[in-house]
Protein backbone atom coordinates (compact mmCIF):
# COMPACT_ATOMS: atom_id res chain seq x y z
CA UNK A 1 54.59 69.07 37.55
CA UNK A 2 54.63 71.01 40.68
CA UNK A 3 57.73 73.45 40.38
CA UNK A 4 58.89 77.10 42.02
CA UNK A 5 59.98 79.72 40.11
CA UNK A 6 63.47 80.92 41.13
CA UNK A 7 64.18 84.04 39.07
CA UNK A 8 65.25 85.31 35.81
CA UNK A 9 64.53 87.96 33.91
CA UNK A 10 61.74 86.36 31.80
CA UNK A 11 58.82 84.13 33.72
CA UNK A 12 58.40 80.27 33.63
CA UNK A 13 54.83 79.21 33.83
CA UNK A 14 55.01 75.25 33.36
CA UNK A 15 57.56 72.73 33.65
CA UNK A 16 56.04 68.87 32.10
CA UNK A 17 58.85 65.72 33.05
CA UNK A 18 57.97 62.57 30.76
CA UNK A 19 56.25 59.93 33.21
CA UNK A 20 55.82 62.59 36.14
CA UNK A 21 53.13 64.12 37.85
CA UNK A 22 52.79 65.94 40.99
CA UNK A 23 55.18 67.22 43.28
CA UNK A 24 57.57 64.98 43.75
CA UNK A 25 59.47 63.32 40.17
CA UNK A 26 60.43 60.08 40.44
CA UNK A 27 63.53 59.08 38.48
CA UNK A 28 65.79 55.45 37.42
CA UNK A 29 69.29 56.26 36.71
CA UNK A 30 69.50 55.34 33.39
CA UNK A 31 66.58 55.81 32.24
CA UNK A 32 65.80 58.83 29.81
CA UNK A 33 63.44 61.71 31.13
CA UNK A 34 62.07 64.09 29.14
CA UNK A 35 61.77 67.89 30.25
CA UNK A 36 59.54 70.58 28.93
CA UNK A 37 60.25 73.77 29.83
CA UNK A 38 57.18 76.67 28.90
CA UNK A 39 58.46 80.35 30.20
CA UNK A 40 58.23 84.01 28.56
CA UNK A 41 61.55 85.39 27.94
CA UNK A 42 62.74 89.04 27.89
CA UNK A 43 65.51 88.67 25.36
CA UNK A 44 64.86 86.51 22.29
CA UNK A 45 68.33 84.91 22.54
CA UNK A 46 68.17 81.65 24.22
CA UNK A 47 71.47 80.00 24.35
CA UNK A 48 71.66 77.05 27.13
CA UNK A 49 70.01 75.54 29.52
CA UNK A 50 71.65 74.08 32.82
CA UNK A 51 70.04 71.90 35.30
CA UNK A 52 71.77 70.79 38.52
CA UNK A 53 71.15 68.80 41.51
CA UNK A 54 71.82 70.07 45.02
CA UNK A 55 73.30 67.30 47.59
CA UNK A 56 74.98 67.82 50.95
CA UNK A 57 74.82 71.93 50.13
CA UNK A 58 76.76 70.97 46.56
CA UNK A 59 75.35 71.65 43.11
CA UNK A 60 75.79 68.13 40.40
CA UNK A 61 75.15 69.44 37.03
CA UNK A 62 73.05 66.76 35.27
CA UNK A 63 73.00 68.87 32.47
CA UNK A 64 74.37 72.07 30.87
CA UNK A 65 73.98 71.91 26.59
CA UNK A 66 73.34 74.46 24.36
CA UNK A 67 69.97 75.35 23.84
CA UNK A 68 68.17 74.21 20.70
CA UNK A 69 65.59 75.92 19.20
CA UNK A 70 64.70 80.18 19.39
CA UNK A 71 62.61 82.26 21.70
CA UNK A 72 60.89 85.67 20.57
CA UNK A 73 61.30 88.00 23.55
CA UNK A 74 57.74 88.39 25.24
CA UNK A 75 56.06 85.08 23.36
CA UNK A 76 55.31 81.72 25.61
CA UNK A 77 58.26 79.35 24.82
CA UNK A 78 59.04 75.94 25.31
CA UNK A 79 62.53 74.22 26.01
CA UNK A 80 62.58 71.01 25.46
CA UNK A 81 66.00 68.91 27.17
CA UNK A 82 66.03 64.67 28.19
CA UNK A 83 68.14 63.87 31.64
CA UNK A 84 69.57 60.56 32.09
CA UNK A 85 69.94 60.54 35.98
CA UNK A 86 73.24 58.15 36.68
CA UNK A 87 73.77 56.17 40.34
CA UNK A 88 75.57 58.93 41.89
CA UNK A 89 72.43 60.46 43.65
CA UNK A 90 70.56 56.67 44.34
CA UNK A 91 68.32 56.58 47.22
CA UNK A 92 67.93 60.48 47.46
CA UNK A 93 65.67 62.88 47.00
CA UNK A 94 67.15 66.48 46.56
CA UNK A 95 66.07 70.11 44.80
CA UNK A 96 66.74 70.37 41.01
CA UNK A 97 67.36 73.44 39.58
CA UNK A 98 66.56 74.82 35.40
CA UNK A 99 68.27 77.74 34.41
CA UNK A 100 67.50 79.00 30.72
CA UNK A 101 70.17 81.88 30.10
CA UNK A 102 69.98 84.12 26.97
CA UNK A 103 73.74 85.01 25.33
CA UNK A 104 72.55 88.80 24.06
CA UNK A 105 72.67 89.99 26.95
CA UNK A 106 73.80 87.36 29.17
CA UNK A 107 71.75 86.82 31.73
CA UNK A 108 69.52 84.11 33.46
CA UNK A 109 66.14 83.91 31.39
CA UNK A 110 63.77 81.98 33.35
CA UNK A 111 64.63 79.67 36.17
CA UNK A 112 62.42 76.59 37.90
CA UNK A 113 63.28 74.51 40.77
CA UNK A 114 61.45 70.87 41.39
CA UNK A 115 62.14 68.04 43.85
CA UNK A 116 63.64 64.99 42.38
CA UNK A 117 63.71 61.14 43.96
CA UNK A 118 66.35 58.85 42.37
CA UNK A 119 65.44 55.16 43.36
């Protein structure tokens, strides 16, 4: 999947959406996606993950859960997260944004953006 990185402290490298390819995923609200994160932390504590929508300049949170699983600061990684897109965003296509944030010390970990269409 086609994504940008948008900062952190750590580095994302891949981002893999269940039934998408390319640059553009393609989402059903109501339908379960599943999200694969791959990034290289700096701190080993990952703690939650947050992914939002932007539309008309406002952020939706489709997501923001505690993170399951461990990271070893420095060692490839993979968060792994499902979004069930509802109707509120039908007909659009708008930026989505993955933050991974570590609690010790907080900060953002690694961060990816994508471009998401909701039929």
């Amino acid at each position: 999947m086609n994504h940008t990185s948008c900062g952190g402290v750590g580095k994302t490298s891949e981002v893999r959406v269940d039934k998408a390819e390319g640059s553009v995923v393609n989402m059903t609200p109501g339908q379960p996606y599943d999200f694969e994160v791959d990034f290289v932390p700096k701190d080993s504590s990952l703690t939650s993950v947050t992914v939002e929508a932007e539309y008309m300049g406002s952020p939706i949170t489709l997501l923001d859960s505690a993170a399951v699983g461990s990271s070893t600061a420095g060692a490839l990684t993979t968060a792994r997260f499902t979004i069930i897109p509802n109707d509120v965003l039908s007909g659009e296509t708008v930026p989505i944004r993955i933050e991974l944030r570590s609690a010790t010390p907080q900060r953002l970990q690694a961060c990816a953006s994508l471009k998401a269409h909701i039929n």
